[in-house]
Structure formats: C-alpha cells, structure tokens
N, C-alpha and C. Protein backbone atom coordinates (compact mmCIF):
# COMPACT_ATOMS: atom_id res chain seq x y z
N UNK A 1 -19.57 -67.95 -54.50
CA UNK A 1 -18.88 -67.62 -55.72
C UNK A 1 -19.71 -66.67 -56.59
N UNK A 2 -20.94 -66.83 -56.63
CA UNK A 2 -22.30 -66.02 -56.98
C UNK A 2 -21.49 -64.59 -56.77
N UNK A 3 -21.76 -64.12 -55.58
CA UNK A 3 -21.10 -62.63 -55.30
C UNK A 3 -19.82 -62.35 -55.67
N UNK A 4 -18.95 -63.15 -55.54
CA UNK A 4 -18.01 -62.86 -56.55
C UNK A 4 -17.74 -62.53 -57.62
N UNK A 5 -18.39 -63.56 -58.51
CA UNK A 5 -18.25 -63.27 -59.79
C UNK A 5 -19.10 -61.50 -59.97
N UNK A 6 -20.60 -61.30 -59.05
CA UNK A 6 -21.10 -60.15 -59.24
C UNK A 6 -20.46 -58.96 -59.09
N UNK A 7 -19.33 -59.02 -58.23
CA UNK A 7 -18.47 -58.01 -57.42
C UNK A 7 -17.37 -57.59 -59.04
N UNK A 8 -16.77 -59.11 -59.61
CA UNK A 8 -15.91 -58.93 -60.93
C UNK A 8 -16.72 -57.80 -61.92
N UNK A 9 -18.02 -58.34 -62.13
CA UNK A 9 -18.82 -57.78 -63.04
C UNK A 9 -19.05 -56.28 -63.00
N UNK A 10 -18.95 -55.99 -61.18
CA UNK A 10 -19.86 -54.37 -61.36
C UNK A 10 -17.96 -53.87 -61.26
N UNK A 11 -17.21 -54.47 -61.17
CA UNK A 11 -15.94 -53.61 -61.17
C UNK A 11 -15.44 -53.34 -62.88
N UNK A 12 -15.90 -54.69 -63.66
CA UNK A 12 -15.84 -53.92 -64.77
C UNK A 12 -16.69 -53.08 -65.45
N UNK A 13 -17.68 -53.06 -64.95
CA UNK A 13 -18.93 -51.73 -65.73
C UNK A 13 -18.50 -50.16 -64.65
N UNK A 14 -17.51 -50.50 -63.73
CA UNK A 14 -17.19 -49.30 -63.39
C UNK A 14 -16.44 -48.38 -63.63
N UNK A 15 -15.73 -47.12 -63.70
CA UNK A 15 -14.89 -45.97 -63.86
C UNK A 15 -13.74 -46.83 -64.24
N UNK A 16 -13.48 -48.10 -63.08
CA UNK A 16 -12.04 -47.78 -63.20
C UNK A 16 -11.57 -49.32 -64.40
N UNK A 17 -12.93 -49.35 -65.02
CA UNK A 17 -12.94 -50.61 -66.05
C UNK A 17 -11.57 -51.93 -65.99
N UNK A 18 -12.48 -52.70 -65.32
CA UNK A 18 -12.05 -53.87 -64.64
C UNK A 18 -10.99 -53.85 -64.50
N UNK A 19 -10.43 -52.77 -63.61
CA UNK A 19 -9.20 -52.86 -62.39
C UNK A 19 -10.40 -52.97 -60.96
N UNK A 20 -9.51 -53.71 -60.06
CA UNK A 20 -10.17 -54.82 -59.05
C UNK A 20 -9.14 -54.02 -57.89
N UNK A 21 -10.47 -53.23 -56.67
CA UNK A 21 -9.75 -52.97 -55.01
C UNK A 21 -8.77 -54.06 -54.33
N UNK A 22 -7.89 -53.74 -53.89
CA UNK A 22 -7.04 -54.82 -53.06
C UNK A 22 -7.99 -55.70 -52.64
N UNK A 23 -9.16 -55.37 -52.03
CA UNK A 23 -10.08 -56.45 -51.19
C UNK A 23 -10.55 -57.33 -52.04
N UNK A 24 -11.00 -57.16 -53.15
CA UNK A 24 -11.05 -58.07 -54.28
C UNK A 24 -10.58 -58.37 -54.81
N UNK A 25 -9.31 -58.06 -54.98
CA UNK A 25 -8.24 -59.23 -55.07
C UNK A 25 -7.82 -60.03 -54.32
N UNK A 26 -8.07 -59.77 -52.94
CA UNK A 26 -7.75 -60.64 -52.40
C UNK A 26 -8.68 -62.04 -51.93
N UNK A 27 -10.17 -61.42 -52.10
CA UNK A 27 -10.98 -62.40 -52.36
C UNK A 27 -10.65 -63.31 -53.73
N UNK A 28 -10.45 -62.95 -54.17
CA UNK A 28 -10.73 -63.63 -56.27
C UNK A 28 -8.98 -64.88 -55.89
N UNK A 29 -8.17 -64.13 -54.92
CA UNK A 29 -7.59 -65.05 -54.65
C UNK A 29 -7.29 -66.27 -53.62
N UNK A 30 -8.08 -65.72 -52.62
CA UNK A 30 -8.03 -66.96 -51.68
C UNK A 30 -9.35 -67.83 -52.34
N UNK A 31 -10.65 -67.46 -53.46
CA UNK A 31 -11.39 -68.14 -53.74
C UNK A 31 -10.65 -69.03 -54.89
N UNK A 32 -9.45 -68.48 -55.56
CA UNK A 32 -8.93 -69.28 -57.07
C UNK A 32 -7.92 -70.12 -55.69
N UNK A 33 -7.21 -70.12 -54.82
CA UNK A 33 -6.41 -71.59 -54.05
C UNK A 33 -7.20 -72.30 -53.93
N UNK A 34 -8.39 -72.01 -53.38
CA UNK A 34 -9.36 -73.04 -52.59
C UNK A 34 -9.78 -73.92 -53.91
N UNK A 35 -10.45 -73.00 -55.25
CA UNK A 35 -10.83 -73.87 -56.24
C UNK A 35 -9.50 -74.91 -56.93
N UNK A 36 -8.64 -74.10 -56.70
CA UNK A 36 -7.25 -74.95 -57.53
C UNK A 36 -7.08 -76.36 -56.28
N UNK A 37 -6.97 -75.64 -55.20
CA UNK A 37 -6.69 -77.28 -53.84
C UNK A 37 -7.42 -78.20 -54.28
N UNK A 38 -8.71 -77.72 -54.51
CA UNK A 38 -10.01 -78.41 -54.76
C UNK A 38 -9.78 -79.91 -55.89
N UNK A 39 -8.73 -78.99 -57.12
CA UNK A 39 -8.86 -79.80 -58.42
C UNK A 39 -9.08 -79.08 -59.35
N UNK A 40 -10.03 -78.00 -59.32
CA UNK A 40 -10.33 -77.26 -60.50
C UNK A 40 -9.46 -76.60 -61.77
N UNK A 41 -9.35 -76.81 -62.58
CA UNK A 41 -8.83 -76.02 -63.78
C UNK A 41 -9.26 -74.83 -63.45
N UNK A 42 -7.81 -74.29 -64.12
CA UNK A 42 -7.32 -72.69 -64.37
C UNK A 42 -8.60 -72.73 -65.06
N UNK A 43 -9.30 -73.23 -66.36
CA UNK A 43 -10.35 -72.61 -67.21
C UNK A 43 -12.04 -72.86 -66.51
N UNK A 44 -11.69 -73.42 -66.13
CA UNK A 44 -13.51 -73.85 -64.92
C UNK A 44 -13.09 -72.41 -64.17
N UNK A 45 -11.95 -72.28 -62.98
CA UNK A 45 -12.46 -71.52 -62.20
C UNK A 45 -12.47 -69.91 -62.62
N UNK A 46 -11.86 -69.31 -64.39
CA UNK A 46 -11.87 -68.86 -64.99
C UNK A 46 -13.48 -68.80 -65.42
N UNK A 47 -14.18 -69.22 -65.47
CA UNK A 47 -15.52 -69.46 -66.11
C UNK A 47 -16.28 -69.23 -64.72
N UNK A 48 -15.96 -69.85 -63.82
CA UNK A 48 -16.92 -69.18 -62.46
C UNK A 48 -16.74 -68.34 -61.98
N UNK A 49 -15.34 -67.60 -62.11
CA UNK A 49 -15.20 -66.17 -61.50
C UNK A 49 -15.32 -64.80 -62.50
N UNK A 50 -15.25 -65.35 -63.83
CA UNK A 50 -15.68 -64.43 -64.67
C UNK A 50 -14.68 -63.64 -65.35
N UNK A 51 -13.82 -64.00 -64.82
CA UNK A 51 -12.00 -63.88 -65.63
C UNK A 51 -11.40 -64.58 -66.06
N UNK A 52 -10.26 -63.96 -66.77
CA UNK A 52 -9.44 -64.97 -67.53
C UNK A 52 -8.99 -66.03 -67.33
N UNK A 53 -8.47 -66.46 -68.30
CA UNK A 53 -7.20 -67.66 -67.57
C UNK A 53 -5.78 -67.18 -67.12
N UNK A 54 -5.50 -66.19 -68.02
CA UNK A 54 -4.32 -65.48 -67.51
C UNK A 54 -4.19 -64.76 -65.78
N UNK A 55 -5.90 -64.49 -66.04
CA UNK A 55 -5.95 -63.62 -64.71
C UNK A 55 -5.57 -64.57 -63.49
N UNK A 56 -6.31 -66.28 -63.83
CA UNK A 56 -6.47 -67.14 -62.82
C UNK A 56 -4.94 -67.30 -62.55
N UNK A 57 -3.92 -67.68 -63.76
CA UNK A 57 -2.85 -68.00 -63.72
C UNK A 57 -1.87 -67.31 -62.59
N UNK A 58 -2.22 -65.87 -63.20
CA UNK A 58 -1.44 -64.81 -62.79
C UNK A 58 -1.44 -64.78 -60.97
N UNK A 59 -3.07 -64.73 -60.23
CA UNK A 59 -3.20 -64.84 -59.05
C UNK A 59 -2.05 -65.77 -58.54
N UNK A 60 -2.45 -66.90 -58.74
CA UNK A 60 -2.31 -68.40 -58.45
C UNK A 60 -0.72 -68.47 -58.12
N UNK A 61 0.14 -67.28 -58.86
CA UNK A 61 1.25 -67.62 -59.12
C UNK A 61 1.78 -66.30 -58.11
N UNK A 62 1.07 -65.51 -57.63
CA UNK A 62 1.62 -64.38 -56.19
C UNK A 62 2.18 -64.90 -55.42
N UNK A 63 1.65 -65.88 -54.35
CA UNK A 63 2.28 -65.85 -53.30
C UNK A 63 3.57 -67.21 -53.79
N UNK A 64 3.90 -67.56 -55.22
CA UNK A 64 4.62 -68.77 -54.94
C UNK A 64 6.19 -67.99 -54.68
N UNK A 65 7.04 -68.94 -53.76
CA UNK A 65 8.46 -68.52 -53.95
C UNK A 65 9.44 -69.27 -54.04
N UNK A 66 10.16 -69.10 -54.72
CA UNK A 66 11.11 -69.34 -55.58
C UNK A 66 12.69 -69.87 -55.10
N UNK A 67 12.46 -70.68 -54.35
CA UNK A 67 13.60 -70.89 -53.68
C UNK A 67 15.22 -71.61 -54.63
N UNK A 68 16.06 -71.04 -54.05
CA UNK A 68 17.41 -71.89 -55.16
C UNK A 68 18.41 -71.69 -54.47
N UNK A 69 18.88 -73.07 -54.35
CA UNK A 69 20.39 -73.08 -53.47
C UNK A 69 21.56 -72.06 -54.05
N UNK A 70 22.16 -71.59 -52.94
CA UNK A 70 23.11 -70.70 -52.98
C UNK A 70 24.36 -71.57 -51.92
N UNK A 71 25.59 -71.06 -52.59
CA UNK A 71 26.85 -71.50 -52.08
C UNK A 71 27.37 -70.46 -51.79
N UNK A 72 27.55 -70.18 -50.18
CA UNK A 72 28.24 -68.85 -49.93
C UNK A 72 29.73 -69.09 -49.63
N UNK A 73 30.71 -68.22 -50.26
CA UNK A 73 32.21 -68.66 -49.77
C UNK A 73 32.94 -67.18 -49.43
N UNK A 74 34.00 -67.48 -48.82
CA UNK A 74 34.70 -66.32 -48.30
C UNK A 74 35.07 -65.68 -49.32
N UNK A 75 34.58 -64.16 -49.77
CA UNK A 75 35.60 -63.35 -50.68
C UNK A 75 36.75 -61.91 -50.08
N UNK A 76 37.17 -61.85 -51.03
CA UNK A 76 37.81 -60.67 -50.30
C UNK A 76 37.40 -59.51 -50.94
N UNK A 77 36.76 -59.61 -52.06
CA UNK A 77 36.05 -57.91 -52.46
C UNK A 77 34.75 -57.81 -51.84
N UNK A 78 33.89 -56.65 -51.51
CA UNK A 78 33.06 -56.69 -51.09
C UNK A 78 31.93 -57.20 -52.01
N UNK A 79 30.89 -58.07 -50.90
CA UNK A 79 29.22 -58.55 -51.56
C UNK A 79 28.60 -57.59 -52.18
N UNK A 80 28.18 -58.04 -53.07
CA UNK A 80 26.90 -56.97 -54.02
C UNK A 80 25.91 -58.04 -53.84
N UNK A 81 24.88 -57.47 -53.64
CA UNK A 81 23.54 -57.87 -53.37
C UNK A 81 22.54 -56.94 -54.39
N UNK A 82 22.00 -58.01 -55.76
CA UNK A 82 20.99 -57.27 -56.40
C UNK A 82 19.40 -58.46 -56.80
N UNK A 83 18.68 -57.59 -55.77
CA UNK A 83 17.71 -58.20 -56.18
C UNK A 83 16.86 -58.16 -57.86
N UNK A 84 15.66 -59.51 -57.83
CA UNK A 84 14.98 -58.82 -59.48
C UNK A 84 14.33 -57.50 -59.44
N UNK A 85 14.11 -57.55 -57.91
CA UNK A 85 13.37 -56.22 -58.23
C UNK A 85 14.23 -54.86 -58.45
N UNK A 86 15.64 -55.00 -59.12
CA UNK A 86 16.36 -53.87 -59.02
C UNK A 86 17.03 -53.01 -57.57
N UNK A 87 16.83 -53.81 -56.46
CA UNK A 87 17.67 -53.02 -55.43
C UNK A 87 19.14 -53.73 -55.30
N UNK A 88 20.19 -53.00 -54.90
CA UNK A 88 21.76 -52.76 -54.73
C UNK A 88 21.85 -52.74 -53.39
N UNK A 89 22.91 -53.87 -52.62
CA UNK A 89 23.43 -53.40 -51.60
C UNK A 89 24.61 -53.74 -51.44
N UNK A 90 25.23 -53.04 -50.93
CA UNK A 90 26.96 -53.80 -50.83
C UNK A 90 27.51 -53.39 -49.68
N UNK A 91 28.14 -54.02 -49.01
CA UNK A 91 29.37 -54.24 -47.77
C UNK A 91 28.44 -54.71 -46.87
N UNK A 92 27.51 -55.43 -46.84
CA UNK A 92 26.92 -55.99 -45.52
C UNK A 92 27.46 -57.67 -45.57
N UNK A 93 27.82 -57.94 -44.29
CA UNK A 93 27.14 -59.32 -44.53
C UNK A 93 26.34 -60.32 -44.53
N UNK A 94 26.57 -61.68 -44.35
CA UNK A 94 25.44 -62.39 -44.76
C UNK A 94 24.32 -62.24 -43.91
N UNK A 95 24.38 -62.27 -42.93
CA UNK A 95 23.19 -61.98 -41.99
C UNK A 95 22.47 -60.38 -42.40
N UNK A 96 23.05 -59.65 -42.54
CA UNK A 96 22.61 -58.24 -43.19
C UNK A 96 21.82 -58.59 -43.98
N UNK A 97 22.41 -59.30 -45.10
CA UNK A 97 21.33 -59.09 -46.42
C UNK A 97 20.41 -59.84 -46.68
N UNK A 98 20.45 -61.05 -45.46
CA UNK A 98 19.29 -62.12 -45.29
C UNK A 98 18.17 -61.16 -44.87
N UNK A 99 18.80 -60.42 -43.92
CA UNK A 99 17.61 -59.64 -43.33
C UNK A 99 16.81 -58.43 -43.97
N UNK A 100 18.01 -58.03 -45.36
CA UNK A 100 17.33 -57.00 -46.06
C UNK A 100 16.55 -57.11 -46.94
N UNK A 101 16.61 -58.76 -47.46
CA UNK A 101 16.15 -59.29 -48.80
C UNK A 101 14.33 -59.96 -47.47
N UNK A 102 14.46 -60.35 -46.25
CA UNK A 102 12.95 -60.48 -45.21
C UNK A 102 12.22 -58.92 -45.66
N UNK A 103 13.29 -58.07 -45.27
CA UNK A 103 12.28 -56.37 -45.13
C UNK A 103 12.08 -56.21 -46.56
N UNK A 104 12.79 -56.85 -47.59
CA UNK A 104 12.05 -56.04 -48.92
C UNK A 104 10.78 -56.81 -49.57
N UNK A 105 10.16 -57.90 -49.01
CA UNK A 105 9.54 -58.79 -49.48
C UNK A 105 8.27 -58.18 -49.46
C-alpha cells in the first residue's frame, strides 16, 4: 500500500496534477475492494491511499450494476431502446437489443 499511496503522491506533484494513468486506477481499485472485502471504511482506506472519500466512494461504485426487472409485452409500434448513456435504437428486437446494450457496456 506504501507504493501506492507513493505512486498517488508523485501523480499529484505531476503535470497532469492528480489525474491518475488507467494503470493506477486500476491499482487504487482492486487495492480499495480488497480493503472494503476486508472491512475497512471508505475513510481508513481514504487515509492509506492518500485520497478522498469521494474518490474511495466513487471507485468502489465502477464496476457495480444495476440490475431492475423489466416486463416485456407484445407491442405493435416499434421498440425504442434508450440507454443513460444517451444511445437510441429502434426496430430491433429483443434479442437485438440485449445484445446491443452487452456491446455497449
């Protein structure tokens, strides 16, 4: 965790003032699951990695998803499909847009 937190530190005394390479993010986050599995508070492992709590929060909360029952029924106008992230699709069906909403993830 030592090098970690050192890796946080020299990324904020650098150019791009504590914005963090994919690779360190992706460290800062498989090290914040392991501390959270562990037990640790958002503010402990905030204090050992040398970031926020928001920051810890924010990680912690990437890979979760969001699942919610849906009731599909026969219509006769065509499906619109809009994701949050703003994409539109319409006239596919259900198998289509299962598969479009896998490729946009």
């Amino acid at each position: 965790m030592k090098e970690l937190r050192e890796a946080v530190e020299q990324a904020r005394a650098g150019k791009r003032r504590g914005r963090f390479t994919k690779e360190l993010k992706g460290q800062l986050q498989r090290a914040m699951k392991k501390l959270h599995s562990s037990g640790v508070t958002h503010g402990a492992i905030a204090t050992t990695l040398g970031v926020s709590t928001q920051t810890v929060q924010r990680y912690l909360k990437r890979d979760e998803v969001v699942v919610r029952p849906v009731r599909v029924t026969a219509l006769s106008e065509p499906r619109v499909l809009r994701t949050p992230d703003g994409y539109e699709a319409s006239g596919l069906d259900v198998d289509e847009m299962a598969r479009l909403i896998r490729a946009l993830r």
